[in-house]
PDB file of N, CA and C in Angstrom:
ATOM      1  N   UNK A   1     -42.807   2.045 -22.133  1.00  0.00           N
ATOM      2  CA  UNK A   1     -42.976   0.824 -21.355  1.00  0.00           C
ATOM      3  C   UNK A   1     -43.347   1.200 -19.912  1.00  0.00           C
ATOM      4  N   UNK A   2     -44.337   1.066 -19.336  1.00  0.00           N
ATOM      5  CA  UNK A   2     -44.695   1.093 -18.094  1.00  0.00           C
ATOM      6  C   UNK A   2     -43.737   0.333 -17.117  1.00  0.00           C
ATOM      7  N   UNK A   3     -43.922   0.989 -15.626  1.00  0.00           N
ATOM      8  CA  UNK A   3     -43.313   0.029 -14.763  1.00  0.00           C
ATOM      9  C   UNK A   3     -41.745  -0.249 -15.144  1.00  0.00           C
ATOM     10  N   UNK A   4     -41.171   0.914 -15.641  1.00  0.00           N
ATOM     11  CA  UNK A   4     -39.568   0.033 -16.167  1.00  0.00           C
ATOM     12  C   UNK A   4     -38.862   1.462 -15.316  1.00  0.00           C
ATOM     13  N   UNK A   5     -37.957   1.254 -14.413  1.00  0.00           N
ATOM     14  CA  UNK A   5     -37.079   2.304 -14.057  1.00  0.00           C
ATOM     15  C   UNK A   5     -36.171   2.282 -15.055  1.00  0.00           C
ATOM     16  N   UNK A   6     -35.797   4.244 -15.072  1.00  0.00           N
ATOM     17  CA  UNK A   6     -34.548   4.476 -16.022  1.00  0.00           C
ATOM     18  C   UNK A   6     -33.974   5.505 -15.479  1.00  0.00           C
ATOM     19  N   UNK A   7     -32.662   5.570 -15.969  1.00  0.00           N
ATOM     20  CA  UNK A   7     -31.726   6.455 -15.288  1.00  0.00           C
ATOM     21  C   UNK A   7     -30.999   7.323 -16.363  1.00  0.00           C
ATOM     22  N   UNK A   8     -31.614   8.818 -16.610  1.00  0.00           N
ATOM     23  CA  UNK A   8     -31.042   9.810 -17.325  1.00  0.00           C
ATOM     24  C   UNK A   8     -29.912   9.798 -17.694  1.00  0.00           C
ATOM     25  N   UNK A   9     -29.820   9.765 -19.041  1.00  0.00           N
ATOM     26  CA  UNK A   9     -28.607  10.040 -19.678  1.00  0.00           C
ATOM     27  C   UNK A   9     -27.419  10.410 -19.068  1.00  0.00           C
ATOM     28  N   UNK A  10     -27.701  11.731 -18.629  1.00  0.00           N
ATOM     29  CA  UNK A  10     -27.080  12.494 -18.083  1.00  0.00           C
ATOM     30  C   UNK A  10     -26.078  12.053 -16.758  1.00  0.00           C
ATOM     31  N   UNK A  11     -26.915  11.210 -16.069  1.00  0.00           N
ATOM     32  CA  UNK A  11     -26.359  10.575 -14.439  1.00  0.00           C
ATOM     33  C   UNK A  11     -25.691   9.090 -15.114  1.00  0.00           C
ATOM     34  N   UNK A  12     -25.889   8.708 -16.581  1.00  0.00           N
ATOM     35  CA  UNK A  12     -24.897   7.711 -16.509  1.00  0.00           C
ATOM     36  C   UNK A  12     -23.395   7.663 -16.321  1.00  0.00           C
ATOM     37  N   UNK A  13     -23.099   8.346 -17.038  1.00  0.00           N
ATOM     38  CA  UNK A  13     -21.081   8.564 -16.792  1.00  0.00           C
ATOM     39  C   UNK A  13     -21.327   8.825 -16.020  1.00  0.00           C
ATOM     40  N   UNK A  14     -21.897   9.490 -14.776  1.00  0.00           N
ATOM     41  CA  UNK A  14     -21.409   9.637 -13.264  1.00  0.00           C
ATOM     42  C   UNK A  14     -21.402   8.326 -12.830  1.00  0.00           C
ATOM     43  N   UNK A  15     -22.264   7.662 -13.007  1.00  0.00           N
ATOM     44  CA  UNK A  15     -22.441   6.401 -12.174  1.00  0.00           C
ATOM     45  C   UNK A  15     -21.082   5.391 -12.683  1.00  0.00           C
ATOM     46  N   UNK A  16     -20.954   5.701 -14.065  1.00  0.00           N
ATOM     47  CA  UNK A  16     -19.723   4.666 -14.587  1.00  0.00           C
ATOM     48  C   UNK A  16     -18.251   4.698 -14.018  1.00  0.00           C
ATOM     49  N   UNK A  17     -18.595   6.162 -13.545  1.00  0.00           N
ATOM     50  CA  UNK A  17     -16.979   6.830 -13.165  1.00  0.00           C
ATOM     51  C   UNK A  17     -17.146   6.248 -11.677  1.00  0.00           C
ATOM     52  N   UNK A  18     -18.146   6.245 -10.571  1.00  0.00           N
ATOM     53  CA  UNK A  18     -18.337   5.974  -9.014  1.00  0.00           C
ATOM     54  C   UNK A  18     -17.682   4.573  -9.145  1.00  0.00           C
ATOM     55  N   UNK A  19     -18.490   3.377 -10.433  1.00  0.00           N
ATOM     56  CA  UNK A  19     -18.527   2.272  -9.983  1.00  0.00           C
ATOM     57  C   UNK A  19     -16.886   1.947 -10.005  1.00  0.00           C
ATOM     58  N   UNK A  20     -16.480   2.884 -11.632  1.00  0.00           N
ATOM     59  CA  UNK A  20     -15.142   2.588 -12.102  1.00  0.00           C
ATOM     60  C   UNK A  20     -13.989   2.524 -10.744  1.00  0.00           C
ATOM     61  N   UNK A  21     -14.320   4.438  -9.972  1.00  0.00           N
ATOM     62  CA  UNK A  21     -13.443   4.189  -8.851  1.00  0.00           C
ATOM     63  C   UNK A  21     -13.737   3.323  -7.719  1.00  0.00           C
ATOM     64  N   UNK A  22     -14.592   2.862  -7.244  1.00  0.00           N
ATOM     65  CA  UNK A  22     -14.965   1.805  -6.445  1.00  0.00           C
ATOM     66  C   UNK A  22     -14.122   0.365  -6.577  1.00  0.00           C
ATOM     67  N   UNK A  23     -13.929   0.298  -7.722  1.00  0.00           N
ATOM     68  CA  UNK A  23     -13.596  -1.395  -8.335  1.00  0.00           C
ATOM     69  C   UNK A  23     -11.847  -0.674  -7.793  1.00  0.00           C
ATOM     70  N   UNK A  24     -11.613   0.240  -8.408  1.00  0.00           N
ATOM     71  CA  UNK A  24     -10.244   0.725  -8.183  1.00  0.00           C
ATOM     72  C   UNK A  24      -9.646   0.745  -6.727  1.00  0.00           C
ATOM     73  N   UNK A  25     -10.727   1.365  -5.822  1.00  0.00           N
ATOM     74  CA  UNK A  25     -10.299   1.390  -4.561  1.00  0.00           C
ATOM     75  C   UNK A  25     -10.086  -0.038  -3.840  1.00  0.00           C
ATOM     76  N   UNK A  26     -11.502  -0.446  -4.088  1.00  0.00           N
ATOM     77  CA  UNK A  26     -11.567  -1.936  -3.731  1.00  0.00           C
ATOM     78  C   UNK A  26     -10.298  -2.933  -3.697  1.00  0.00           C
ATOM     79  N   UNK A  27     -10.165  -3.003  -4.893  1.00  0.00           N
ATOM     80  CA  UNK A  27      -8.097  -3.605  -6.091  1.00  0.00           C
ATOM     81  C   UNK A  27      -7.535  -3.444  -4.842  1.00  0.00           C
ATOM     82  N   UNK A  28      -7.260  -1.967  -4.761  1.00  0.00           N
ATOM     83  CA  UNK A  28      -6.011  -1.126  -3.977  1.00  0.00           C
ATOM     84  C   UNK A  28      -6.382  -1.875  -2.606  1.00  0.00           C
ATOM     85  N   UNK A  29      -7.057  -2.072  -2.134  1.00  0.00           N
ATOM     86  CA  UNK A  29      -7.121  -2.370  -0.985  1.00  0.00           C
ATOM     87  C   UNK A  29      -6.627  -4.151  -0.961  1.00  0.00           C
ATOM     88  N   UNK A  30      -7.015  -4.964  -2.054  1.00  0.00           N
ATOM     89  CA  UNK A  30      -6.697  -6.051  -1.849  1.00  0.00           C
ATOM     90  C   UNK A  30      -5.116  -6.087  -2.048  1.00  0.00           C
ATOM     91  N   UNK A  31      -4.412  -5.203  -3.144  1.00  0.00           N
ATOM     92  CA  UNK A  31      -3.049  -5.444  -3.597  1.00  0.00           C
ATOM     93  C   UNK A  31      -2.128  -5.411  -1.667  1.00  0.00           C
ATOM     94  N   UNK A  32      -2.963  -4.343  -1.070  1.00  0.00           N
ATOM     95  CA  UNK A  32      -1.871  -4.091  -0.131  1.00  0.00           C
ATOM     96  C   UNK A  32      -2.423  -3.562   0.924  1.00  0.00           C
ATOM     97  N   UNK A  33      -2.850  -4.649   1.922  1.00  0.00           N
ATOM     98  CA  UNK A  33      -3.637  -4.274   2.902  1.00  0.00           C
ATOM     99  C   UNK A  33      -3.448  -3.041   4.201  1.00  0.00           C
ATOM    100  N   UNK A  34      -2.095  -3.444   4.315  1.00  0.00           N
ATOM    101  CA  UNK A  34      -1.494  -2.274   5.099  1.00  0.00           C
ATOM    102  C   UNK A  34       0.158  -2.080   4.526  1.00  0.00           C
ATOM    103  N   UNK A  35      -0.165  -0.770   4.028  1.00  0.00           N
ATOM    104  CA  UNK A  35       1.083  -0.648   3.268  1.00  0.00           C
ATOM    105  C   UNK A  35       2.389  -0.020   4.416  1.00  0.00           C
ATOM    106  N   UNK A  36       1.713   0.515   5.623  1.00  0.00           N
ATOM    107  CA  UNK A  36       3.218   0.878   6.749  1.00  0.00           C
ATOM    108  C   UNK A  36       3.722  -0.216   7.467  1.00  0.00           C
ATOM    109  N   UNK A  37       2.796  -1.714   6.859  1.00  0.00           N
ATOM    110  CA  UNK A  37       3.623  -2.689   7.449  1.00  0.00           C
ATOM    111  C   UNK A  37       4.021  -3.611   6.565  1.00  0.00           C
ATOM    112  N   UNK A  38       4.192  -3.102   5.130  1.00  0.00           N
ATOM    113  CA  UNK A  38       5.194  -3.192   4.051  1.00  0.00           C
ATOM    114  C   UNK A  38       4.276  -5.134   4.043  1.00  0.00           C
ATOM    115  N   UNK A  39       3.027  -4.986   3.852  1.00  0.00           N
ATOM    116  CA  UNK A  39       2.937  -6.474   3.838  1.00  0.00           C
ATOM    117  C   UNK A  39       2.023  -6.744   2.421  1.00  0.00           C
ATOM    118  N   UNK A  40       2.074  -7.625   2.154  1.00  0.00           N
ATOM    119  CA  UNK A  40       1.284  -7.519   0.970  1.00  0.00           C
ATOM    120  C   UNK A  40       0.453  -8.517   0.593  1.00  0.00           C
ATOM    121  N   UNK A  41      -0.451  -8.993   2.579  1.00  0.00           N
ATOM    122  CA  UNK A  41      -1.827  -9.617   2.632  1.00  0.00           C
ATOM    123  C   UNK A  41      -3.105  -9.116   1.794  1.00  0.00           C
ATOM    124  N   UNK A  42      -3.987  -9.495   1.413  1.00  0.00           N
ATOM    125  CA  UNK A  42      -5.078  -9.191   0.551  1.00  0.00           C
ATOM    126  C   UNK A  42      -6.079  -8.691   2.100  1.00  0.00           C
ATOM    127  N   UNK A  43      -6.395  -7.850   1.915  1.00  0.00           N
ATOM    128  CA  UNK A  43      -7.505  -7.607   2.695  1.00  0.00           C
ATOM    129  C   UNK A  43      -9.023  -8.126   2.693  1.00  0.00           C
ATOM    130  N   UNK A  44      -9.805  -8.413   3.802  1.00  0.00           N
ATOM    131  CA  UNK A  44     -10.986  -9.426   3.651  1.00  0.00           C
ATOM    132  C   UNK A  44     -12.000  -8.104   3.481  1.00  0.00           C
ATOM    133  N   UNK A  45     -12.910  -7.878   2.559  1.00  0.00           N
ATOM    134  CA  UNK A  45     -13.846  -6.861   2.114  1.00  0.00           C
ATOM    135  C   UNK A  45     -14.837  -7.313   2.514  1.00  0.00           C
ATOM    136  N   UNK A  46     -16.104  -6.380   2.989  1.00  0.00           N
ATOM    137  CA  UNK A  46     -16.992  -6.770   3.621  1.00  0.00           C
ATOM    138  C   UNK A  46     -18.264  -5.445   3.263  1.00  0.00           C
ATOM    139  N   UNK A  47     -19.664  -5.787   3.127  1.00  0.00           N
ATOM    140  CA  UNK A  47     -20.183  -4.627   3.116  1.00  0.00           C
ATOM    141  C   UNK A  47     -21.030  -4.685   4.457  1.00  0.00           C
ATOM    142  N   UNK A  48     -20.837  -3.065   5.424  1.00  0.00           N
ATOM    143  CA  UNK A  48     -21.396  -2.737   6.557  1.00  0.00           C
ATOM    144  C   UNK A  48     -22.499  -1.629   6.485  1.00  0.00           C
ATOM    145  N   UNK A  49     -23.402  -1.366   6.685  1.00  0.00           N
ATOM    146  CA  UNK A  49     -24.323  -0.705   6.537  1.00  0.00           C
ATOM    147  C   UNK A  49     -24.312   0.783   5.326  1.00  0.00           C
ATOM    148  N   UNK A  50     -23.897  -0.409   4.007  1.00  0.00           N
ATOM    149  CA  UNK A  50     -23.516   0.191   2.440  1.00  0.00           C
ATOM    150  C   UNK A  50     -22.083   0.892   2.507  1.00  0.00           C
ATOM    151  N   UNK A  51     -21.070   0.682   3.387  1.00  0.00           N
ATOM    152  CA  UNK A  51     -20.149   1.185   2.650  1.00  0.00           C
ATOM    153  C   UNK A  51     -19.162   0.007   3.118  1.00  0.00           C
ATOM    154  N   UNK A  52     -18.392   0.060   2.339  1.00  0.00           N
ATOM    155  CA  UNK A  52     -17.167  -1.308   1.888  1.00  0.00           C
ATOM    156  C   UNK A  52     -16.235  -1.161   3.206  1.00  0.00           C
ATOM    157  N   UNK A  53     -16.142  -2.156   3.722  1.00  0.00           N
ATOM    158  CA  UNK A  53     -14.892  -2.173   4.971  1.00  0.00           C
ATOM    159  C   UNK A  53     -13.920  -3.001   4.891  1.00  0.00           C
ATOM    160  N   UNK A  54     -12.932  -2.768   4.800  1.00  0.00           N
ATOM    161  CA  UNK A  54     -11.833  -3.690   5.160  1.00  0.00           C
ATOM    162  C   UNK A  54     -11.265  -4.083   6.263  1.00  0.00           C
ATOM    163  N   UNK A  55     -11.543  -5.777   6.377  1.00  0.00           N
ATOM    164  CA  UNK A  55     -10.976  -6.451   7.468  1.00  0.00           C
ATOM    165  C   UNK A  55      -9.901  -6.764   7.336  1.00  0.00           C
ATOM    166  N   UNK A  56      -8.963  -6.393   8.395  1.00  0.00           N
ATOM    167  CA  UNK A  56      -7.634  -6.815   8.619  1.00  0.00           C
ATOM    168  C   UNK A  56      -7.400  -7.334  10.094  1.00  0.00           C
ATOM    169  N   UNK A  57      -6.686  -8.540  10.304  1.00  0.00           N
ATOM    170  CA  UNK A  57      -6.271  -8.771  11.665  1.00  0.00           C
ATOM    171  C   UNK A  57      -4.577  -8.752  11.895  1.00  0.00           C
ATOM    172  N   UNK A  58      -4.600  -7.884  12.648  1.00  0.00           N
ATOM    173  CA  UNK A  58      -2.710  -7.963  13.239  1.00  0.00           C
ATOM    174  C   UNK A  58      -2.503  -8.653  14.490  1.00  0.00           C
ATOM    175  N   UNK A  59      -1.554  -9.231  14.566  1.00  0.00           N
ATOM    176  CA  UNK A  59      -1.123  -9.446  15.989  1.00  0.00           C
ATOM    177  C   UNK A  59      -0.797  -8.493  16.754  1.00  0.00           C
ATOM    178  N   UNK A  60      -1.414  -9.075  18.022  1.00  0.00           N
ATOM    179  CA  UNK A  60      -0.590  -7.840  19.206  1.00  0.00           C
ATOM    180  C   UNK A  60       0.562  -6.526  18.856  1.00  0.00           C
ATOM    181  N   UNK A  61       1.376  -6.854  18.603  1.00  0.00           N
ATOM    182  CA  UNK A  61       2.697  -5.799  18.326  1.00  0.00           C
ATOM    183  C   UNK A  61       1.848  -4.823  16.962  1.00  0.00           C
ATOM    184  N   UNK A  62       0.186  -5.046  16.371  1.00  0.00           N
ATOM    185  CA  UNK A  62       0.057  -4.193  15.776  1.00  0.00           C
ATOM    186  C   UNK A  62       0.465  -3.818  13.973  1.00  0.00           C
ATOM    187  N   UNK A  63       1.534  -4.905  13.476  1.00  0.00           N
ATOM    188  CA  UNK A  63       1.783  -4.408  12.550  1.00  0.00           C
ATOM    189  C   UNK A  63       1.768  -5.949  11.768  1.00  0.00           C
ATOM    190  N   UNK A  64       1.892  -7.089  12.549  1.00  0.00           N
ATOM    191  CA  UNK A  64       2.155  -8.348  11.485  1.00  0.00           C
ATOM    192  C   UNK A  64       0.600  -8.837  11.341  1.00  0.00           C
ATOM    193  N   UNK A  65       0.092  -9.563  10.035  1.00  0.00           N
ATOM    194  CA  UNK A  65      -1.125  -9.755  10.069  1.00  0.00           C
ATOM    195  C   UNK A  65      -0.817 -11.222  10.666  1.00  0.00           C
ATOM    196  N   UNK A  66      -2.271 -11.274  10.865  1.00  0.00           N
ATOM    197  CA  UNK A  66      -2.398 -13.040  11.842  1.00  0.00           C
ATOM    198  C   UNK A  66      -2.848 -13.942  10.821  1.00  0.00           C
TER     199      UNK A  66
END
Protein backbone atom coordinates (compact mmCIF):
# COMPACT_ATOMS: atom_id res chain seq x y z
CA UNK A 1 0.00 0.00 0.00
CA UNK A 2 1.57 3.23 -0.87
CA UNK A 3 1.59 6.33 1.26
CA UNK A 4 0.71 4.24 4.55
CA UNK A 5 3.29 4.77 7.53
CA UNK A 6 4.35 1.65 9.55
CA UNK A 7 6.15 0.97 12.50
CA UNK A 8 8.49 -2.25 12.74
CA UNK A 9 7.62 -4.99 14.53
CA UNK A 10 10.30 -4.78 16.45
CA UNK A 11 9.70 -0.94 18.00
CA UNK A 12 6.16 -2.09 18.85
CA UNK A 13 6.44 -3.50 22.50
CA UNK A 14 8.71 -0.62 23.07
CA UNK A 15 6.19 1.77 22.26
CA UNK A 16 3.44 -0.38 24.28
CA UNK A 17 5.65 -0.48 27.33
CA UNK A 18 6.45 3.89 27.00
CA UNK A 19 2.69 4.40 26.51
CA UNK A 20 1.88 1.62 29.28
CA UNK A 21 4.32 3.61 31.75
CA UNK A 22 3.10 6.99 30.81
CA UNK A 23 -0.68 6.15 31.61
CA UNK A 24 0.98 4.78 34.95
CA UNK A 25 2.87 7.82 35.79
CA UNK A 26 0.20 10.06 34.69
CA UNK A 27 -2.55 7.78 37.45
CA UNK A 28 0.27 8.33 40.03
CA UNK A 29 0.28 11.73 39.66
CA UNK A 30 -3.50 12.20 39.79
CA UNK A 31 -3.94 9.60 42.91
CA UNK A 32 -1.59 11.98 44.92
CA UNK A 33 -0.52 15.18 43.95
CA UNK A 34 1.88 15.97 46.60
CA UNK A 35 2.48 13.15 48.69
CA UNK A 36 4.89 15.28 51.64
CA UNK A 37 1.76 17.12 52.13
CA UNK A 38 -0.06 13.89 52.81
CA UNK A 39 -2.95 15.39 50.50
CA UNK A 40 -4.74 13.53 48.18
CA UNK A 41 -5.78 16.49 45.52
CA UNK A 42 -5.76 15.16 41.87
CA UNK A 43 -3.28 17.06 40.08
CA UNK A 44 -4.26 19.35 36.89
CA UNK A 45 -2.10 17.65 33.80
CA UNK A 46 -1.15 19.67 31.12
CA UNK A 47 1.01 19.13 27.95
CA UNK A 48 4.10 21.82 27.65
CA UNK A 49 6.30 21.71 24.85
CA UNK A 50 5.62 17.50 24.65
CA UNK A 51 6.25 16.58 27.99
CA UNK A 52 3.35 16.15 30.64
CA UNK A 53 3.37 18.76 33.58
CA UNK A 54 1.70 18.81 36.56
CA UNK A 55 -0.16 21.72 37.90
CA UNK A 56 -0.46 22.16 41.41
CA UNK A 57 -1.36 25.33 43.43
CA UNK A 58 -0.44 25.68 47.28
CA UNK A 59 -1.04 28.36 49.46
CA UNK A 60 1.52 30.57 50.80
CA UNK A 61 2.76 28.30 53.81
CA UNK A 62 3.65 25.99 50.66
CA UNK A 63 2.14 22.77 51.55
CA UNK A 64 -1.94 23.16 51.57
CA UNK A 65 -3.39 23.11 48.01
CA UNK A 66 -5.69 26.19 47.14
Amino acid sequence: MPNQSSVPFSRLREMIVFTEGVKAFTAGLQRNACPYAGNDQPAHLAWQDGWIVAETRFSPDGHSPV
